[in-house]
Protein backbone atom coordinates (compact mmCIF):
# COMPACT_ATOMS: atom_id res chain seq x y z
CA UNK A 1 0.00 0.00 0.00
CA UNK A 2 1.46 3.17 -0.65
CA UNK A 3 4.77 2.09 -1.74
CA UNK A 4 5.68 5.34 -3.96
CA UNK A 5 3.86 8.94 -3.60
CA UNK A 6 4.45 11.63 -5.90
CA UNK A 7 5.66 15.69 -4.62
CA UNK A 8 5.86 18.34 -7.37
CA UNK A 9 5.87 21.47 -7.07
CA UNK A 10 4.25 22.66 -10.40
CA UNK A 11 2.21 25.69 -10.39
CA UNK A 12 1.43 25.18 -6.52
CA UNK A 13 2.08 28.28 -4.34
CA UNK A 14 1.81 25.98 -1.35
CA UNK A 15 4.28 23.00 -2.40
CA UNK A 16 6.66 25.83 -3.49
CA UNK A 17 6.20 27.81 0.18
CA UNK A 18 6.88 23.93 1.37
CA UNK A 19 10.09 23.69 -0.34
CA UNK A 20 11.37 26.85 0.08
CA UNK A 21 10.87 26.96 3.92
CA UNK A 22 13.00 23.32 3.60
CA UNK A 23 15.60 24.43 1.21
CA UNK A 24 16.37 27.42 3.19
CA UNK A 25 16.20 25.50 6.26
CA UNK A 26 18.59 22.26 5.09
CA UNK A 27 20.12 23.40 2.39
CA UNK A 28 19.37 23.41 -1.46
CA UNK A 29 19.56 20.48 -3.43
CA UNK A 30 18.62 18.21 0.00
CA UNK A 31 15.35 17.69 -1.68
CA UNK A 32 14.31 17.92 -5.04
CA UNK A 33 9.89 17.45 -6.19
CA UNK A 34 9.13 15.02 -7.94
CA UNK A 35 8.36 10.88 -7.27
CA UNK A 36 9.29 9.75 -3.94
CA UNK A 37 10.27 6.23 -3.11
CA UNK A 38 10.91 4.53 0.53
CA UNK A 39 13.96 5.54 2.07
CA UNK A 40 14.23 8.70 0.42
CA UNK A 41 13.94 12.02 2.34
CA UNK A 42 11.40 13.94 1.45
CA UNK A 43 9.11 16.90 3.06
CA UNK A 44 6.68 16.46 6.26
CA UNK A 45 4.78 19.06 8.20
CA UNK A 46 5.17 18.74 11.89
CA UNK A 47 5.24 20.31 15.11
CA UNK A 48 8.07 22.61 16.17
CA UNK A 49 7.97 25.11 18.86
CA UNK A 50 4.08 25.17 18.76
CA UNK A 51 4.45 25.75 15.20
CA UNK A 52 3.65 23.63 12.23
CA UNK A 53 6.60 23.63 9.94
CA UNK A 54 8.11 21.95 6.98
CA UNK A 55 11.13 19.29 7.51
CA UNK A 56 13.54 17.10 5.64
CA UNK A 57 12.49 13.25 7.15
CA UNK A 58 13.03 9.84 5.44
CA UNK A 59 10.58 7.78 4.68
CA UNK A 60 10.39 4.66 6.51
CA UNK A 61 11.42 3.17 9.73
CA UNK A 62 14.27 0.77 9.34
CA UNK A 63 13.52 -2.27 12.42
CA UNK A 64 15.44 -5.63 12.83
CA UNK A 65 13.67 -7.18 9.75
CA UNK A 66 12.09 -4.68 7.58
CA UNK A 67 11.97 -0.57 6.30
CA UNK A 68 8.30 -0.01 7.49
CA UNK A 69 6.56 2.32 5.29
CA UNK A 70 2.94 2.54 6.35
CA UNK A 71 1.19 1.98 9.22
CA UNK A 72 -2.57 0.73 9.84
CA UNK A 73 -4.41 3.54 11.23
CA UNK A 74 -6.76 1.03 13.43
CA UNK A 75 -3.47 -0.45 15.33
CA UNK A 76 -1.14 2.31 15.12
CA UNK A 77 -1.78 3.59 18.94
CA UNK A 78 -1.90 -0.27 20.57
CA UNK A 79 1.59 -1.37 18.08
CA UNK A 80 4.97 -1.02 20.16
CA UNK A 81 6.23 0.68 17.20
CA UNK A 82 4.09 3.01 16.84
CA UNK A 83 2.47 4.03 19.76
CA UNK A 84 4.35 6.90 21.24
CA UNK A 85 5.21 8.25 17.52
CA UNK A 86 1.06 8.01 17.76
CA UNK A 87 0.68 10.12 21.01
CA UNK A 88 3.70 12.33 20.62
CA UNK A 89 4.66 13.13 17.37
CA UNK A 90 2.20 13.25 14.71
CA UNK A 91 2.74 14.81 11.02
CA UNK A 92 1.38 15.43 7.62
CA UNK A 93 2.75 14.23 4.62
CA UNK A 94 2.22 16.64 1.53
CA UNK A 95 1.86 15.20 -1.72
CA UNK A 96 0.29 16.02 -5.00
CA UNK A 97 -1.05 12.24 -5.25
CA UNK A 98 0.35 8.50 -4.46
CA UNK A 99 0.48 5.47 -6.84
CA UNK A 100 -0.98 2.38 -6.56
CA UNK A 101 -0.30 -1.34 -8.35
CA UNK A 102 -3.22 -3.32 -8.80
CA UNK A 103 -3.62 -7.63 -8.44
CA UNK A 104 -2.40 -7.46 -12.07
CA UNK A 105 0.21 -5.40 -11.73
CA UNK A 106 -1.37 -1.95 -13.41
CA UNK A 107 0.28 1.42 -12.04
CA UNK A 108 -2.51 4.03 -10.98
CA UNK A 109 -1.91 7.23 -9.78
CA UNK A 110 -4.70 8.94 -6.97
CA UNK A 111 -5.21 12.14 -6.76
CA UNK A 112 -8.03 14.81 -4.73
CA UNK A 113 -10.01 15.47 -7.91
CA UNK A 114 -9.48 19.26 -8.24
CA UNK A 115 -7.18 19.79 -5.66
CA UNK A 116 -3.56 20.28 -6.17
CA UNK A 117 -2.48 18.98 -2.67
CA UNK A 118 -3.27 15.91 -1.01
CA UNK A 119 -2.31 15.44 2.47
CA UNK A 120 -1.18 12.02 4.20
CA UNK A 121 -1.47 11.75 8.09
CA UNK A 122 1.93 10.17 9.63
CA UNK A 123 4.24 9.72 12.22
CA UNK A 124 7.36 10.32 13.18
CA UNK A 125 10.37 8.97 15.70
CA UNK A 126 14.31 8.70 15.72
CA UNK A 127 15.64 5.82 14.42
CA UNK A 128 19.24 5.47 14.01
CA UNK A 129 20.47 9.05 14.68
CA UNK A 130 17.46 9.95 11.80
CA UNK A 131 14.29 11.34 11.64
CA UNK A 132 11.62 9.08 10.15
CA UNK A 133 7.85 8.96 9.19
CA UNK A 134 5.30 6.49 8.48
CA UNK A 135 2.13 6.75 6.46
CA UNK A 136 -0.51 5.52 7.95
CA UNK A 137 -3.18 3.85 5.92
CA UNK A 138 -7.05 3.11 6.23
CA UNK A 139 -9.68 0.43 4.63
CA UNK A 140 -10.04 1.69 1.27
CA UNK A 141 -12.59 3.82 0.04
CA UNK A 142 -15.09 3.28 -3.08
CA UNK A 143 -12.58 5.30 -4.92
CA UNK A 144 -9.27 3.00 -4.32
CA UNK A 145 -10.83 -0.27 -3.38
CA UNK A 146 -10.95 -1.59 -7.23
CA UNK A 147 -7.30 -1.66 -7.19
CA UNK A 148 -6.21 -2.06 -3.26
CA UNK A 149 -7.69 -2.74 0.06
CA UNK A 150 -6.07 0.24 1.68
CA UNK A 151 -5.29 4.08 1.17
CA UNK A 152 -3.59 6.68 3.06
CA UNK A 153 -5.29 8.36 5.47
CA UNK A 154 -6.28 11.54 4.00
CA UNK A 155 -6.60 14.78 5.88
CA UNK A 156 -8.45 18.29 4.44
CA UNK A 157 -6.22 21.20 4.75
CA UNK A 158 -8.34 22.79 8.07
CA UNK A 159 -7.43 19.46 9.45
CA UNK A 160 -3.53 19.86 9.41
CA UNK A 161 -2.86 21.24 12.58
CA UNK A 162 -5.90 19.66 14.59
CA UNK A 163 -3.87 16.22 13.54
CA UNK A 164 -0.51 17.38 14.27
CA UNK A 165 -1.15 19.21 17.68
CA UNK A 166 -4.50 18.06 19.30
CA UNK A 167 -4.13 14.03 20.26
CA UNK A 168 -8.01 13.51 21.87
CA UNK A 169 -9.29 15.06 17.82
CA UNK A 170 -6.70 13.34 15.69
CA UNK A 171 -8.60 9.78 17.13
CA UNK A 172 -12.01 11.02 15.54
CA UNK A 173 -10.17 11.94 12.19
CA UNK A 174 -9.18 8.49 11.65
CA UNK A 175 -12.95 7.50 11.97
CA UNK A 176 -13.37 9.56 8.67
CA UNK A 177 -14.70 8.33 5.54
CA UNK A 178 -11.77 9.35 3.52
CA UNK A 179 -12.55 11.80 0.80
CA UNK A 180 -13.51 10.64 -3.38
CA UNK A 181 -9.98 10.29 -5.31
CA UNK A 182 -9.25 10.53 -8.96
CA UNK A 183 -7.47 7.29 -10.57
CA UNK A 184 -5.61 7.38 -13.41
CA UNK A 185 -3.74 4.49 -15.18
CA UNK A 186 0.09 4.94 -15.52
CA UNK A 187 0.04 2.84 -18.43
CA UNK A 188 4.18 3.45 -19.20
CA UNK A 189 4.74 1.46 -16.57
CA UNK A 190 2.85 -1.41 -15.44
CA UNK A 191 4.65 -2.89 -12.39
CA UNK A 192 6.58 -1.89 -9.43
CA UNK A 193 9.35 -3.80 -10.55
């Protein structure tokens, strides 16, 4: 679910505010828009100094066995690996759509139909001396379901800081229907492989 997501900043005043706040923060050329694959860093809105701000985290957290990219949203806050990323540090993952492969290998993109953003909720922790997120994920919608069980969890943009700062109202967002998406076959490439 989720494996690849996709960050441009094309005519989008608030993906280009998001990578200018990082690029002056970490440097230019830390991060450049466009796909984004685990492992890779990439931009994440989170909490800093009762702000919400823009940072450079990879994606994934790297355990014993695996690079865990997504989380379920139902088990996040009982899993040992997640739950005090769950209570304590929360984020949003900005994107401008994610792809998904179905059963016979098809590449779709989804997208917010029009809506230039769409925003992931995540979390975040320290692994390894490195900041890292998660996506976490949800039983798909009508909108996903014919190609995969499971979608990120989707937030609206007046949702963004109520997930990141307030921890009682972030448990009643991921009781949301998530919102309609937009799928379009990526038919250049037809597997993840």
């Amino acid at each position: 679910m989720c494996g690849r997501y996709q960050f441009t900043a094309e005519d989008n005043k608030e993906i280009q505010r998001i990578v200018q706040e990082v690029q002056d923060r970490c440097g230019r050329g830390k991060f450049m828009p466009g796909d984004v694959y685990p492992s890779a860093k990439a931009p994440v809105l989170l909490e800093a100094h009762g702000n919400v701000t823009p940072d450079l985290l990879y994606w994934g957290l790297q355990t014993s066995k695996a690079l865990v990219i997504n989380a379920r949203s139902e088990t996040a806050e009982q899993r040992s690996l997640f739950r005090d990323s769950f209570e304590q540090r929360r984020c949003v993952i900005p994107s401008t759509g994610f792809y998904e492969w179905s059963k016979d290998k098809r590449k779709y993109f989804f997208r917010l139909p029009d809506q230039p953003i769409l925003y992931m909720a995540g979390i975040y922790q320290e692994r390894d001396g490195k900041n890292c997120y998660c996506i976490l994920t949800t039983e798909a919608n009508a909108s996903v379901r014919k190609v995969h069980p499971r979608m990120p969890v989707v937030l609206t943009p007046e949702l963004l800081n109520t997930w990141i700062m307030d921890p009682a109202a972030c448990r009643e967002l991921l009781r949301k229907i998530p919102p309609q998406l937009l799928a379009t076959a990526e038919d250049n490439q037809t597997s993840l492989w």
